[in-house]
Protein backbone atom coordinates (compact mmCIF):
# COMPACT_ATOMS: atom_id res chain seq x y z
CA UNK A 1 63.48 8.18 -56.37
CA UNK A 2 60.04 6.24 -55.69
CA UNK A 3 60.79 7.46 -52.16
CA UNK A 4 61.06 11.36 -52.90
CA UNK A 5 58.39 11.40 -55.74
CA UNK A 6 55.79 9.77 -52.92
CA UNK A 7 56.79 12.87 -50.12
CA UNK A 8 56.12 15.77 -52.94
CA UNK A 9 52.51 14.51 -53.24
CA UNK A 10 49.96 16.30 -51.37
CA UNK A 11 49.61 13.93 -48.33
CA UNK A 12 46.05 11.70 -48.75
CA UNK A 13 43.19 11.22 -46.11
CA UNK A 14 43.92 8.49 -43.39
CA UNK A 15 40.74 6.78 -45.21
CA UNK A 16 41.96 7.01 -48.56
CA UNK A 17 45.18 5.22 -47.86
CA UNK A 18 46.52 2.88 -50.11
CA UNK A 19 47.66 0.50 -47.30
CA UNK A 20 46.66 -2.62 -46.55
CA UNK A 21 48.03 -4.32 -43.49
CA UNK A 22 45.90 -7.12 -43.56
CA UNK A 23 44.41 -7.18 -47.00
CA UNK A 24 41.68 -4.45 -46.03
CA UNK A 25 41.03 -0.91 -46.47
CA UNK A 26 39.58 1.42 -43.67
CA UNK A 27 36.27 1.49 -45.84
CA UNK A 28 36.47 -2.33 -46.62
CA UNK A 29 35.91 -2.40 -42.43
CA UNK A 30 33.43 0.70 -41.85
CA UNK A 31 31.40 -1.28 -44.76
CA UNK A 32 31.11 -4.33 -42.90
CA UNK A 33 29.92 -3.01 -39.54
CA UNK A 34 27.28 -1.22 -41.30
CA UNK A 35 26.35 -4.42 -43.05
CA UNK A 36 25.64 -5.84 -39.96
CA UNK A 37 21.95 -6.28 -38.86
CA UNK A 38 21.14 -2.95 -36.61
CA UNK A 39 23.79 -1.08 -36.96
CA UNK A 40 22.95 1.88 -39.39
CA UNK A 41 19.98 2.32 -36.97
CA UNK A 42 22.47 1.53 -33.66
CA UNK A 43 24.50 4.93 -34.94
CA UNK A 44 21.60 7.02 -36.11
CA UNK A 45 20.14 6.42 -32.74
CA UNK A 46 23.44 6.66 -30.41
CA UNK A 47 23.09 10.33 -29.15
CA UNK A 48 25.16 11.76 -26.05
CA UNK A 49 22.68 13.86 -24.69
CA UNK A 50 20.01 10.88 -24.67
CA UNK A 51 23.00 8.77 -22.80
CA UNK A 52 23.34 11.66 -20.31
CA UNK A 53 19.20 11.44 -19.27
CA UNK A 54 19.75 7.83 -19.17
CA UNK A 55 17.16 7.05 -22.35
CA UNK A 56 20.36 5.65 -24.22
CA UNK A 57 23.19 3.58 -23.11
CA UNK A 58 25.46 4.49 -25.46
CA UNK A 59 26.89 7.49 -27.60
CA UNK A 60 28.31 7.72 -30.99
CA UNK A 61 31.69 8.10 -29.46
CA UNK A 62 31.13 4.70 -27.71
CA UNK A 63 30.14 3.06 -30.81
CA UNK A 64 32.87 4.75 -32.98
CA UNK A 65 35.34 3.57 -30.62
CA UNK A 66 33.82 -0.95 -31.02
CA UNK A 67 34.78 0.44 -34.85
CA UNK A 68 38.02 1.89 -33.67
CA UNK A 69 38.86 -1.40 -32.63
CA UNK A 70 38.13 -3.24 -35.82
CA UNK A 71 40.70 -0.65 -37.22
CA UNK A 72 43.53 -1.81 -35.41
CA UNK A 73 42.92 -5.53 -35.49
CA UNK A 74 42.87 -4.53 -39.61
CA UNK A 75 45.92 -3.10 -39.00
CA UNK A 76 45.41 0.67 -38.90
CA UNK A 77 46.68 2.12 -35.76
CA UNK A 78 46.34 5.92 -36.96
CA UNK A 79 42.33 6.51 -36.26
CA UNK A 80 40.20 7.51 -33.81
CA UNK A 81 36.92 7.81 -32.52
CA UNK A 82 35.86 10.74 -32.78
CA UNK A 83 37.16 10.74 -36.39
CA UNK A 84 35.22 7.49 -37.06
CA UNK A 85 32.15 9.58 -35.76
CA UNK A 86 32.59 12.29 -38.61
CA UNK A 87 32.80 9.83 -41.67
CA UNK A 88 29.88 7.68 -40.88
CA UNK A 89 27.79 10.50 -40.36
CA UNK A 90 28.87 11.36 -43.55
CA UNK A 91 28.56 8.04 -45.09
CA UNK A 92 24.86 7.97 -43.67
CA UNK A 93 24.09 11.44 -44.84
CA UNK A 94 24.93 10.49 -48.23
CA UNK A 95 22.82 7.28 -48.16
CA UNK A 96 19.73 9.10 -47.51
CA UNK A 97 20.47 11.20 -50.29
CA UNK A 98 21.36 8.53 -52.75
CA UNK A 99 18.80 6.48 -51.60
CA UNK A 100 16.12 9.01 -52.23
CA UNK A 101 17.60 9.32 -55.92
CA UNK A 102 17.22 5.82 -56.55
CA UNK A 103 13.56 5.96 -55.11
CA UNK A 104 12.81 8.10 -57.76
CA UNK A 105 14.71 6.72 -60.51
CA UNK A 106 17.49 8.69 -60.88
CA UNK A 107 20.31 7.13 -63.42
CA UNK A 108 22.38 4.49 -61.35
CA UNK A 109 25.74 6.72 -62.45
CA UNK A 110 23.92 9.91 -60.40
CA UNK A 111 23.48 7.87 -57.25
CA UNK A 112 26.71 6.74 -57.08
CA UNK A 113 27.95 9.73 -57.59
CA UNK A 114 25.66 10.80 -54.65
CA UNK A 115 27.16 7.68 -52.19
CA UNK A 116 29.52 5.11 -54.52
CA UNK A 117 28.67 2.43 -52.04
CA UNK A 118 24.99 3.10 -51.75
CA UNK A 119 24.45 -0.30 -53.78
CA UNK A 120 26.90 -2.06 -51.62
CA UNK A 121 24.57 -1.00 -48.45
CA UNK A 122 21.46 -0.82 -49.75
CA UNK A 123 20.57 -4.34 -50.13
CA UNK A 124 21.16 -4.61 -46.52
CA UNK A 125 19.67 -1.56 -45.52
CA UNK A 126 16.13 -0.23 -45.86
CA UNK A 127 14.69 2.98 -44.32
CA UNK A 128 17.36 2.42 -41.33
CA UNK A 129 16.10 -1.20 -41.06
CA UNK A 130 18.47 -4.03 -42.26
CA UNK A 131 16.90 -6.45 -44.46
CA UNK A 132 18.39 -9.60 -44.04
CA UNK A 133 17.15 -12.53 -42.93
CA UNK A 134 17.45 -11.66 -39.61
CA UNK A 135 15.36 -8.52 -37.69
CA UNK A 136 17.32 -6.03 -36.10
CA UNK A 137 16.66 -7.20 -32.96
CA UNK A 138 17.54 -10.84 -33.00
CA UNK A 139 21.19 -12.37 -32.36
CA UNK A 140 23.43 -11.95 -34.87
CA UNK A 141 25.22 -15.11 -35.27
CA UNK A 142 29.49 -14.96 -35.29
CA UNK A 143 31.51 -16.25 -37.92
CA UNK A 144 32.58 -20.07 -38.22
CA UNK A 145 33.94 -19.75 -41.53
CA UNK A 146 38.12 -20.81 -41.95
CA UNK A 147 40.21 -17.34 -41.86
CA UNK A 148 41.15 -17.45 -45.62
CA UNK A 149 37.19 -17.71 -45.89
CA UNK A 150 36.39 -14.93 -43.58
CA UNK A 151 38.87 -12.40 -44.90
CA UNK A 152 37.79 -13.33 -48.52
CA UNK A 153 34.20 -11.97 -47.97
CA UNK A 154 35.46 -8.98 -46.29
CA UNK A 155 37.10 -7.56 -49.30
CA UNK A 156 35.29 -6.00 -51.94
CA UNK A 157 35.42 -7.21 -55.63
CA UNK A 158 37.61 -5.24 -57.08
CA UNK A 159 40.40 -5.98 -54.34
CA UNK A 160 40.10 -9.56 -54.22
CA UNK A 161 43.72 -11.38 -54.85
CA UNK A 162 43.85 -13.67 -57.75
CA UNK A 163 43.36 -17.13 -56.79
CA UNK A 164 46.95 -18.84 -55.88
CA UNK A 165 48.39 -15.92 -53.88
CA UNK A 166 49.78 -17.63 -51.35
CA UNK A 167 51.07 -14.22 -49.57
CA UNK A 168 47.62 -12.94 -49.33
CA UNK A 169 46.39 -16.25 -47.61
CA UNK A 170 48.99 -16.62 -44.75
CA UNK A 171 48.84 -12.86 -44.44
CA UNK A 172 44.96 -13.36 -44.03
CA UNK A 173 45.76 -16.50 -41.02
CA UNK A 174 47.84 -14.04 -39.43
CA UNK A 175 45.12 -11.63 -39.04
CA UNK A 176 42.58 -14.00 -38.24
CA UNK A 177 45.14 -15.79 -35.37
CA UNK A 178 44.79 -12.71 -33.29
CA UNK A 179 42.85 -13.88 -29.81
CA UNK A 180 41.63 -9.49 -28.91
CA UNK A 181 38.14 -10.50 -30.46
CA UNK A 182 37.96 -13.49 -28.12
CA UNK A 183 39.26 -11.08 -25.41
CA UNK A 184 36.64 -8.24 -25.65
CA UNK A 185 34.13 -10.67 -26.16
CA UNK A 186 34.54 -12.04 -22.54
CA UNK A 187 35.53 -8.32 -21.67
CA UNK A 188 31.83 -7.18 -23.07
CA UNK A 189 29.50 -10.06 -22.37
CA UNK A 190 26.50 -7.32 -24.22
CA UNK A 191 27.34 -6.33 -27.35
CA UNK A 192 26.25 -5.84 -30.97
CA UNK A 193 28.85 -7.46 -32.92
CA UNK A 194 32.70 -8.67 -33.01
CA UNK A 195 35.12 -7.87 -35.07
CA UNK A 196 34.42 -11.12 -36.63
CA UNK A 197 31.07 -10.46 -37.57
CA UNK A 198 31.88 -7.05 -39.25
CA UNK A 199 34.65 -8.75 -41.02
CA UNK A 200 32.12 -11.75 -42.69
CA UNK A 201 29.61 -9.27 -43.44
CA UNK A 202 30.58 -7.06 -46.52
CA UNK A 203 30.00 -7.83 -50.08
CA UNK A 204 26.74 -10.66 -49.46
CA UNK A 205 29.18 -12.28 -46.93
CA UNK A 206 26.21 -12.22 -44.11
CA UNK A 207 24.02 -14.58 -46.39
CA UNK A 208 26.56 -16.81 -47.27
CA UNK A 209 27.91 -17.38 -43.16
CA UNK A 210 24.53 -17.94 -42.38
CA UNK A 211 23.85 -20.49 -44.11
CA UNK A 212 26.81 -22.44 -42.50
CA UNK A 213 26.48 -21.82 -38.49
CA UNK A 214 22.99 -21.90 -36.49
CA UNK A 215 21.87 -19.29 -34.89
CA UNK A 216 22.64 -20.78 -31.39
CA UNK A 217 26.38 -20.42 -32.43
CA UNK A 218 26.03 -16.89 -30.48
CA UNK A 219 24.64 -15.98 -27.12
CA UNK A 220 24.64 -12.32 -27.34
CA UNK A 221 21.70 -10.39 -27.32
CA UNK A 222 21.10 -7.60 -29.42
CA UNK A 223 20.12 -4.34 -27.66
CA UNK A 224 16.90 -2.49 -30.15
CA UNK A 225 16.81 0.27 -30.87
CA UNK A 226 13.20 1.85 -32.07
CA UNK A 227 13.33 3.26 -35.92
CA UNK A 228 13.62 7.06 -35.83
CA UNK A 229 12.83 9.53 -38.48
CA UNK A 230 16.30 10.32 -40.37
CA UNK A 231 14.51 12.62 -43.07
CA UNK A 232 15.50 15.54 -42.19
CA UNK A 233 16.12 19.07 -45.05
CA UNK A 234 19.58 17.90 -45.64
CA UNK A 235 18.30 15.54 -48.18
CA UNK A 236 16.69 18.32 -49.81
CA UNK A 237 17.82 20.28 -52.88
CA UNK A 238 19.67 23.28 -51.62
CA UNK A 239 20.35 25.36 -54.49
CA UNK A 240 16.05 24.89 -55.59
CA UNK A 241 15.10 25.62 -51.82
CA UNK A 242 17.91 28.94 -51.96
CA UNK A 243 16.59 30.34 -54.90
CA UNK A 244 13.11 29.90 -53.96
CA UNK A 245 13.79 31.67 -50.72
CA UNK A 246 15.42 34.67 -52.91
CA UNK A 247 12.57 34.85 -55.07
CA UNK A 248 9.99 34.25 -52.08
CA UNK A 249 11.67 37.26 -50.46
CA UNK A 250 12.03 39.49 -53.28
CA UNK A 251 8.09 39.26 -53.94
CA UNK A 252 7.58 39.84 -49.96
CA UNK A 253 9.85 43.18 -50.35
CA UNK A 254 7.91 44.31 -53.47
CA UNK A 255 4.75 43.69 -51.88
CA UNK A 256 5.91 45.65 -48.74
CA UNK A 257 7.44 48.84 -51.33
CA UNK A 258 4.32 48.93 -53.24
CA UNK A 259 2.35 48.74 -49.75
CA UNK A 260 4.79 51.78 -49.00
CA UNK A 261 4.12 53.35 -51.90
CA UNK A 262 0.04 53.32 -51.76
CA UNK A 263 0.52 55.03 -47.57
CA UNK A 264 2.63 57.71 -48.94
CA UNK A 265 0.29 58.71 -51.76
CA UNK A 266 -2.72 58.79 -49.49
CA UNK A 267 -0.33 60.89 -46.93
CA UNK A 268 0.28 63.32 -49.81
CA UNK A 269 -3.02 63.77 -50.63
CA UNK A 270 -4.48 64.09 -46.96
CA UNK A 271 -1.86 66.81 -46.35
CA UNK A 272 -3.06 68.36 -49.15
CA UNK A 273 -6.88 68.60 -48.51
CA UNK A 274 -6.16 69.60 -45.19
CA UNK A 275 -3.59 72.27 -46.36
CA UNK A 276 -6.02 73.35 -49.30
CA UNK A 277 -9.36 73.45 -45.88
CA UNK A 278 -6.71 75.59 -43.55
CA UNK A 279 -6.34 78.08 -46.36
CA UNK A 280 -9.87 78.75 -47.31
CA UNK A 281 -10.60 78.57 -43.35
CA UNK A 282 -7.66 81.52 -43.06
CA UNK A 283 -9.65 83.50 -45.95
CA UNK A 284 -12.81 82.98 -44.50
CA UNK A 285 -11.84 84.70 -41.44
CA UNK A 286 -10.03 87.47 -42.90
CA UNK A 287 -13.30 88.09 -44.96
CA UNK A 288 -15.10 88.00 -41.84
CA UNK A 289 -12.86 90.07 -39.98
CA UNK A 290 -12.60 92.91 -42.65
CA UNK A 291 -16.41 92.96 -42.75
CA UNK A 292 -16.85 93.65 -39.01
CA UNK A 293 -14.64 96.19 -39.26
CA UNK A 294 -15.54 98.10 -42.26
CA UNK A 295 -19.38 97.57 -40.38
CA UNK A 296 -17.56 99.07 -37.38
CA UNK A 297 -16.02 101.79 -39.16
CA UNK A 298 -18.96 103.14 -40.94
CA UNK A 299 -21.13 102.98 -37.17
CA UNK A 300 -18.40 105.24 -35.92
CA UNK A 301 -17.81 107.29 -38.65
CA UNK A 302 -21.50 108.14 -38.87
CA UNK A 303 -21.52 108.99 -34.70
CA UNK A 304 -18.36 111.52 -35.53
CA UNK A 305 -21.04 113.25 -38.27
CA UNK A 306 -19.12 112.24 -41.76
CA UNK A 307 -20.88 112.05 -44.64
CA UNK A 308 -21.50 109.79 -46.88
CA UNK A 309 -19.13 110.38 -49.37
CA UNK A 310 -16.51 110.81 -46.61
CA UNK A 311 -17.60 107.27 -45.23
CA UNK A 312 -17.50 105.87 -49.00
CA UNK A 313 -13.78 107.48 -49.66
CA UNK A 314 -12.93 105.95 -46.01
CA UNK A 315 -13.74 102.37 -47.37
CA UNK A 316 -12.21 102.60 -50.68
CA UNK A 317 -8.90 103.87 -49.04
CA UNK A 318 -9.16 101.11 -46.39
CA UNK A 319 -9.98 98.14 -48.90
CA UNK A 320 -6.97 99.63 -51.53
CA UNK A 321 -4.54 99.73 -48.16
CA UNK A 322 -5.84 95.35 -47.75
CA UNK A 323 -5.22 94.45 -51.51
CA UNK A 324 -1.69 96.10 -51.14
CA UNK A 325 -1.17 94.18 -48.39
């Protein structure tokens, strides 16, 4: 029954799984990379096309796939990179939105609703920057905490077992007993973080770990990575900036039709005087042209011997003839 009721469900995200292998969800583990010092900045810098000119050394593939691998050792075998790639940049995309919310105090309800872990994050991260104790740049030291320990800072409040669970701990040594950390830490003599480190970072976990181990406990060197300028129109309001455009453009197209409007009138009225000069021109030179020839007609008539009353009638026929006309 349980079985068949579970396969008529419509079938849930890979992230939204309600597995846990290990004791950790695929957010538990994206949440602790990020809360490790650098590397909100280490993906909003990673970049292909800067990898391909040689600026960069690495893309966001290549740092989607160090994630990848925290994946499996949690226990999740299903993911990959570029999939990774897609959810943190919207994860980070929603940060910057939440985050300018809360700078401009917004209830805490609407910012969650804008990122629900902004608050998790946001104590470690600060325009891009981390704000730990440590500077982006410096070593990040690796856990030395037991495995019970490490695994118990990992999860997030809400999932953490009740004290006495005996399952949950040897579940959590098995985890932890895994040597592939070890492994791709001899593999990758450079790098960022471990597994490890992700692992002992989430929920205030970095604080508490370093004030157990010294900093020397780590001889990996953190590559930096200069701050870049993540504001960007995304974090803008779209439907305010939409229906400003709108508006914008239907006072440009009103401006341009009352423009129109103004042209065509002064059109109207120029073809008008000039229609209204061509006509009394035309009349002007008919006038002219039936005076020369009445003048014409009287000159002749007076060489053929007419009189004048014959040149009179002559005219008064001629002009009676033009008005029928």
């Amino acid at each position: 029954m349980g079985t068949s009721s579970t396969t008529c469900k419509k079938k849930k995200s890979i992230w939204d799984t309600d597995a846990r292998p290990k004791g950790l969800s695929p957010d538990d583990v994206l949440l602790g990379w990020l809360k490790q010092a650098g590397n909100f900045d280490r993906f909003m810098r990673a970049d292909s096309d800067a990898k391909k000119a040689g600026r960069i050394h690495e893309s966001k593939i290549d740092v989607a796939r160090d994630i990848l691998e925290l994946l499996q050792n949690a226990g999740f075998e299903e993911f990959v990179a570029s999939g990774i790639v897609v959810r943190l940049s919207l994860w980070t995309k929603k940060y910057l939105i939440a985050r300018k919310l809360d700078r401009t105090g917004a209830d805490r309800n609407k910012v969650k609703q804008a990122f629900r872990y902004y608050f998790d994050l946001v104590e470690y991260i600060q325009n891009g920057n981390v704000t730990s104790a440590d500077p982006p740049d410096s070593p990040i030291p690796s856990s030395t905490m037991s495995p019970t320990q490490d695994y118990e800072h990992f999860r997030t409040p809400r999932e953490s077992p009740a004290l006495g669970d005996g399952s949950f701990t040897e579940a959590l040594c098995d985890v932890s007993g895994e040597n592939i950390i070890q492994q791709r830490r001899q593999r990758r003599p450079v790098e960022r973080y471990t597994a490890q480190d992700a692992i002992t970072h989430v929920t205030g976990g970095r604080s508490h770990i370093q004030q157990q181990q010294p900093r020397s406990s780590r001889n990996v060197t953190a590559t930096a990575y200069p701050l870049i300028n993540i504001q960007s129109s995304r974090q803008h309001n779209y439907p305010e900036n939409i229906s400003r455009i709108i508006e914008q453009h239907h006072e440009q197209t009103n401006h341009i039709l009352a423009m129109h409007d103004r042209q065509m009138n002064r059109l109207i009225d120029q073809y008008q005087d000039l229609v209204s000069e061509l006509s009394r021109s035309h009349r002007h030179q008919q006038m002219q042209m039936q005076t020369s020839l009445t003048i014409s007609l009287i000159d002749r008539m007076k060489d053929a011997g007419y009189s004048r009353e014959d040149i009179a009638a002559s005219i008064k026929h001629l002009q009676q003839q033009s008005s029928g006309d």
